[in-house]
C-alpha atoms as a PDB file:
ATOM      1  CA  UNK A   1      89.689 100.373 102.488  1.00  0.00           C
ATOM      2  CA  UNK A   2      89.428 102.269  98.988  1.00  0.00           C
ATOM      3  CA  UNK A   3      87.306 101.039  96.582  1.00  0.00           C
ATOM      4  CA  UNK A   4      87.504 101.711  92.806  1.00  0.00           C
ATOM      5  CA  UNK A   5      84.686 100.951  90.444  1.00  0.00           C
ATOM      6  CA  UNK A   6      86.554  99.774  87.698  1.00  0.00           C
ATOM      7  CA  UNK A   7      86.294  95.676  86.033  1.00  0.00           C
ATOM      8  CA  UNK A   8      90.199  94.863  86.831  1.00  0.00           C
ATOM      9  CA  UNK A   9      91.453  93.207  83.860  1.00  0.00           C
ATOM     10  CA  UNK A  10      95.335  91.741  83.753  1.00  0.00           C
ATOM     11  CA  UNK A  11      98.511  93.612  82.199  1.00  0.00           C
ATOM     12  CA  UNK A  12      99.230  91.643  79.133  1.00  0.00           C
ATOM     13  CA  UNK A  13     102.202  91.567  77.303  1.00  0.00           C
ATOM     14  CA  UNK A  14     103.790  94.263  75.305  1.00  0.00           C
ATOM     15  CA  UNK A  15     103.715  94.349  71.595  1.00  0.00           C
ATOM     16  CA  UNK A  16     105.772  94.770  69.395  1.00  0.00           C
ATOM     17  CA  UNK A  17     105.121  97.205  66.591  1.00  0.00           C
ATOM     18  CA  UNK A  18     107.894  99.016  63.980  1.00  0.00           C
ATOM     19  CA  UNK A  19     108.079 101.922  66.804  1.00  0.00           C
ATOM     20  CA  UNK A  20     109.109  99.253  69.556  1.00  0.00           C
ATOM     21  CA  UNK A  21     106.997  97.810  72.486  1.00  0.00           C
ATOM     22  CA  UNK A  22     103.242  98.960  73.072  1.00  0.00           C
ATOM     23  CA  UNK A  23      99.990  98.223  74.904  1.00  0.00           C
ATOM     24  CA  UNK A  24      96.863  97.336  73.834  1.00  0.00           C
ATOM     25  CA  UNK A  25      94.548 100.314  74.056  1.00  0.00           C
ATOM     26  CA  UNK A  26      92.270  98.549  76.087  1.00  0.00           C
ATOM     27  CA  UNK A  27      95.115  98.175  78.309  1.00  0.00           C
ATOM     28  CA  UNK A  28      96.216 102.023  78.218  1.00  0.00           C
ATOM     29  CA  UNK A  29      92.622 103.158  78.585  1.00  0.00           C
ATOM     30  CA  UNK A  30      91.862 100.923  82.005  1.00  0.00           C
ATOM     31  CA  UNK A  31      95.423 102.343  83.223  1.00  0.00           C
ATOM     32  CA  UNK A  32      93.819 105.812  82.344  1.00  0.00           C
ATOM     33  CA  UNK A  33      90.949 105.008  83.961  1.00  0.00           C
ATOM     34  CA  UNK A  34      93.116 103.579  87.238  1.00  0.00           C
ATOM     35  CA  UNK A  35      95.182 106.788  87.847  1.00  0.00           C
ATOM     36  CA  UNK A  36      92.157 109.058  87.245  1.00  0.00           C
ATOM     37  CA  UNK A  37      90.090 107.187  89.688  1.00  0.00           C
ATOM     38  CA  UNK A  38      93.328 106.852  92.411  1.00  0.00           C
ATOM     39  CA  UNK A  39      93.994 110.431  92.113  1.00  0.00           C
ATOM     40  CA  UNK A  40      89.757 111.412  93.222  1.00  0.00           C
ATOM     41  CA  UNK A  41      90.357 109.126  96.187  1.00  0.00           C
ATOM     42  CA  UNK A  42      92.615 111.992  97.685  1.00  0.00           C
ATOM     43  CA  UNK A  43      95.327 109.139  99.290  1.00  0.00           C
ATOM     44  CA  UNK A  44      97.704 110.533 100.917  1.00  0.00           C
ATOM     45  CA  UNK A  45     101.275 109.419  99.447  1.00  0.00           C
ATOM     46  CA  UNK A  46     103.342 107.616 102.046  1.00  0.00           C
ATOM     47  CA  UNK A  47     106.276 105.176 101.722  1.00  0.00           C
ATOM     48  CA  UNK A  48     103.774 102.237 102.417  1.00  0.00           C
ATOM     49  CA  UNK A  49     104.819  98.307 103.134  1.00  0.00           C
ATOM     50  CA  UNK A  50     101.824  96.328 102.356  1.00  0.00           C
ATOM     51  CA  UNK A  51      98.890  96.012  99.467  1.00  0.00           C
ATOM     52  CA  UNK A  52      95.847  94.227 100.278  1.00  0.00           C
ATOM     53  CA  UNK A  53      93.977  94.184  97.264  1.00  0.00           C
ATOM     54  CA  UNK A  54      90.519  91.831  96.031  1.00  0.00           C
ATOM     55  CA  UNK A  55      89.731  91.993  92.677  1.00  0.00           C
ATOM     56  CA  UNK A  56      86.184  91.395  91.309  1.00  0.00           C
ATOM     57  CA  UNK A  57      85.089  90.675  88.212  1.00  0.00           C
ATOM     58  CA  UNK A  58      81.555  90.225  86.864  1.00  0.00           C
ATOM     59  CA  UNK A  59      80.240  86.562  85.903  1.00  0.00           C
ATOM     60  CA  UNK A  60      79.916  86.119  82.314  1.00  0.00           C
ATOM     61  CA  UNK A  61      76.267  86.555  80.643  1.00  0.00           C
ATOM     62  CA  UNK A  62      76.516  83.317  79.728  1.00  0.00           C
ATOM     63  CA  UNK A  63      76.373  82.160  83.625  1.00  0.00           C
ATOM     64  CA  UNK A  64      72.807  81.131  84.739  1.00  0.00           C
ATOM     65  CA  UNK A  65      71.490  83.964  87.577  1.00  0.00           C
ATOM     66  CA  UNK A  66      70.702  80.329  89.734  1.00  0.00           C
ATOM     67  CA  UNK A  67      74.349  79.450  89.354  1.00  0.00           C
ATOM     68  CA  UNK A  68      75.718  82.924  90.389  1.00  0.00           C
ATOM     69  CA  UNK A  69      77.312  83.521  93.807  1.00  0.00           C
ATOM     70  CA  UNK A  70      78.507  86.746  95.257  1.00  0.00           C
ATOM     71  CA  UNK A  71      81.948  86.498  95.975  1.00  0.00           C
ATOM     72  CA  UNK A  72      82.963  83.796  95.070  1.00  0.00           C
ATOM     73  CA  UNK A  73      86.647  83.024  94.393  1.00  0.00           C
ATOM     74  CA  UNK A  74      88.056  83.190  90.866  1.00  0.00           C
ATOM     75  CA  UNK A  75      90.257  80.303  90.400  1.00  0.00           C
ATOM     76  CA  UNK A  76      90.508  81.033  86.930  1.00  0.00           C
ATOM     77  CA  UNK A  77      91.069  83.986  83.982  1.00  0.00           C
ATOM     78  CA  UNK A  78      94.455  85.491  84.953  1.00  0.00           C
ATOM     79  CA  UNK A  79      97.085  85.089  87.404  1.00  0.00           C
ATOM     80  CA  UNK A  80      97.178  87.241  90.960  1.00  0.00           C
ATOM     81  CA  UNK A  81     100.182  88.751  89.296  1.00  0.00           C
ATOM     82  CA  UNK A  82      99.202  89.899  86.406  1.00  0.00           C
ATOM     83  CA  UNK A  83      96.176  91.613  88.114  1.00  0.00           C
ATOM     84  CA  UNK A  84      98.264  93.541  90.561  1.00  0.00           C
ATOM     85  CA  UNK A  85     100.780  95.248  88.537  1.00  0.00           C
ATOM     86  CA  UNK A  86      98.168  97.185  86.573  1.00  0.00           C
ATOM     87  CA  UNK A  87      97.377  98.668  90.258  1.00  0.00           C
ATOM     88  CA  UNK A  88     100.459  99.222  91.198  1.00  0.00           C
ATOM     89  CA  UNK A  89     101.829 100.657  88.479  1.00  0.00           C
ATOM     90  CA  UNK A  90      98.794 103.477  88.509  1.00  0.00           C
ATOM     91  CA  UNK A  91      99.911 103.565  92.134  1.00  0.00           C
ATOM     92  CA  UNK A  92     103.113 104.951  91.263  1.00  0.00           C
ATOM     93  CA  UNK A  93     101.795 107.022  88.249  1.00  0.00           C
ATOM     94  CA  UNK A  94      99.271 109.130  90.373  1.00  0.00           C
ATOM     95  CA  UNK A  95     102.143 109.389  93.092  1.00  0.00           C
ATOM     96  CA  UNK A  96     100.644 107.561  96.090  1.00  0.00           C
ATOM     97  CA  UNK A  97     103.696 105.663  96.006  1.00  0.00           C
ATOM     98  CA  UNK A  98     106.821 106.653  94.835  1.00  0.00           C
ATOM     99  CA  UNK A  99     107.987 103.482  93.770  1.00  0.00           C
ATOM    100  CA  UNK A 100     105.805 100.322  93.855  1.00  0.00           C
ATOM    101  CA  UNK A 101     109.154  98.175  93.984  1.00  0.00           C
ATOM    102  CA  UNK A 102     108.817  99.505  98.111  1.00  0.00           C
ATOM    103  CA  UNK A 103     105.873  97.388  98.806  1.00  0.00           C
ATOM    104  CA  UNK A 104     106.818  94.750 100.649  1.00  0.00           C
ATOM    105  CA  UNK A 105     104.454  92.337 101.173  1.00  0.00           C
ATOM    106  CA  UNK A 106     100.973  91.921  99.255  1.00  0.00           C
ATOM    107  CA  UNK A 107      98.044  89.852  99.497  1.00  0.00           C
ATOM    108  CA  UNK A 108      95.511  89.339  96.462  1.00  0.00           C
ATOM    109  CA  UNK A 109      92.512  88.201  95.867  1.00  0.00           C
ATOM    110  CA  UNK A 110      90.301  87.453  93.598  1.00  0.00           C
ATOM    111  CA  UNK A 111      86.584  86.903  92.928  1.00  0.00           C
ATOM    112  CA  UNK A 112      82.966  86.728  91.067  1.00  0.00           C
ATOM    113  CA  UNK A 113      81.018  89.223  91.411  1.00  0.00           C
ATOM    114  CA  UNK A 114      76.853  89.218  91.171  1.00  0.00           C
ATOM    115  CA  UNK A 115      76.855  92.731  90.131  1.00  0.00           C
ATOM    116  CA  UNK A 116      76.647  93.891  86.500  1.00  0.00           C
ATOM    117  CA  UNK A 117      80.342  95.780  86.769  1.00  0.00           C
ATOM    118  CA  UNK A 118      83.361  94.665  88.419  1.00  0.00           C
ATOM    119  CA  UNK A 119      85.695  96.861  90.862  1.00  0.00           C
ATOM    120  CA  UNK A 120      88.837  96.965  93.051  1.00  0.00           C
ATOM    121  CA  UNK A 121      89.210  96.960  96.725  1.00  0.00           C
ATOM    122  CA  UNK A 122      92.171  98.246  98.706  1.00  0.00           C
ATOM    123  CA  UNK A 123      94.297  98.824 101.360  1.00  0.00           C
ATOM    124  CA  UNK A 124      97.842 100.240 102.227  1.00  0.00           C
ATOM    125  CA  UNK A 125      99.591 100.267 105.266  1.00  0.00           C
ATOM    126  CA  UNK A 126     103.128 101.227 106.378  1.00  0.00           C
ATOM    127  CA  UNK A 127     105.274 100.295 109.126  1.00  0.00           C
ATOM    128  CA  UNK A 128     105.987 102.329 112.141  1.00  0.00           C
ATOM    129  CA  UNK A 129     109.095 103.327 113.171  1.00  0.00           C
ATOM    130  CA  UNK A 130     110.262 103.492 116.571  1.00  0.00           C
ATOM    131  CA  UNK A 131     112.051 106.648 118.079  1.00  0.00           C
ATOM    132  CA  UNK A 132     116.017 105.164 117.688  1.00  0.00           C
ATOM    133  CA  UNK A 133     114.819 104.170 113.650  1.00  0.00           C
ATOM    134  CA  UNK A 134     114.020 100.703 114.575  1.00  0.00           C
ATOM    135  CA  UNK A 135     110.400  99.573 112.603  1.00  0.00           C
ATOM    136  CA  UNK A 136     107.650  97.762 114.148  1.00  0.00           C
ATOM    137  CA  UNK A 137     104.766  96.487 112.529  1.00  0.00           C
END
């Protein structure tokens, strides 16, 4: 399980500017942020199957401390998918994978976090493959 100490936050959609499409720079500086972090975490790159990744994000300052509970799940802010390409993408970027369109399966969570910052947990596994070519999981 890696574990990057970064608040996730969702990829939004491009804009459009007189140059063509663009990201926010938010949105550019978190992906910065992403690949900078993946590449310290020394994974090796493999042509893996599966993405198990929990997102947590900080409760607003606004929440009561009383009212706060660690881990709880986030049933609201942004959708699962929009959360998970951002990863994926820096994924591919820092060459752990070489194309996140291999992954075939993923599981994604999300929830509240009591600490002041949020972060990313993760896991990737592969398939084996058998002797003759045949995979088993």
């Amino acid at each position: 399980m890696y574990q990057i100490s970064i608040t996730p936050i969702p990829t939004p959609r491009p804009r459009l500017g007189k140059h063509g499409a663009y990201n926010t720079s938010k949105y550019t500086q978190y992906k910065r942020d992403l690949i900078y972090s993946l590449k310290g975490l020394n994974i090796p790159a493999m042509d893996y199957d599966y993405i198990h990744a929990r997102f947590y994000l900080p409760y607003p300052k606004s929440t009561p401390k009383k009212k706060r509970i660690n881990n709880y799940p986030l049933r609201t802010n942004f959708d699962c998918d929009n959360v998970i390409k951002g990863l994926c993408d820096a994924l591919e970027q820092s060459n752990i994978v070489e194309d996140d369109r291999q992954l075939s399966s993923m599981f994604i969570e999300k929830f509240r976090t009591t600490e002041e910052n949020g972060y990313i947990e993760f896991e990737l596994q592969t398939i084996d493959e058998n002797p003759d070519g045949e995979r088993n999981s």
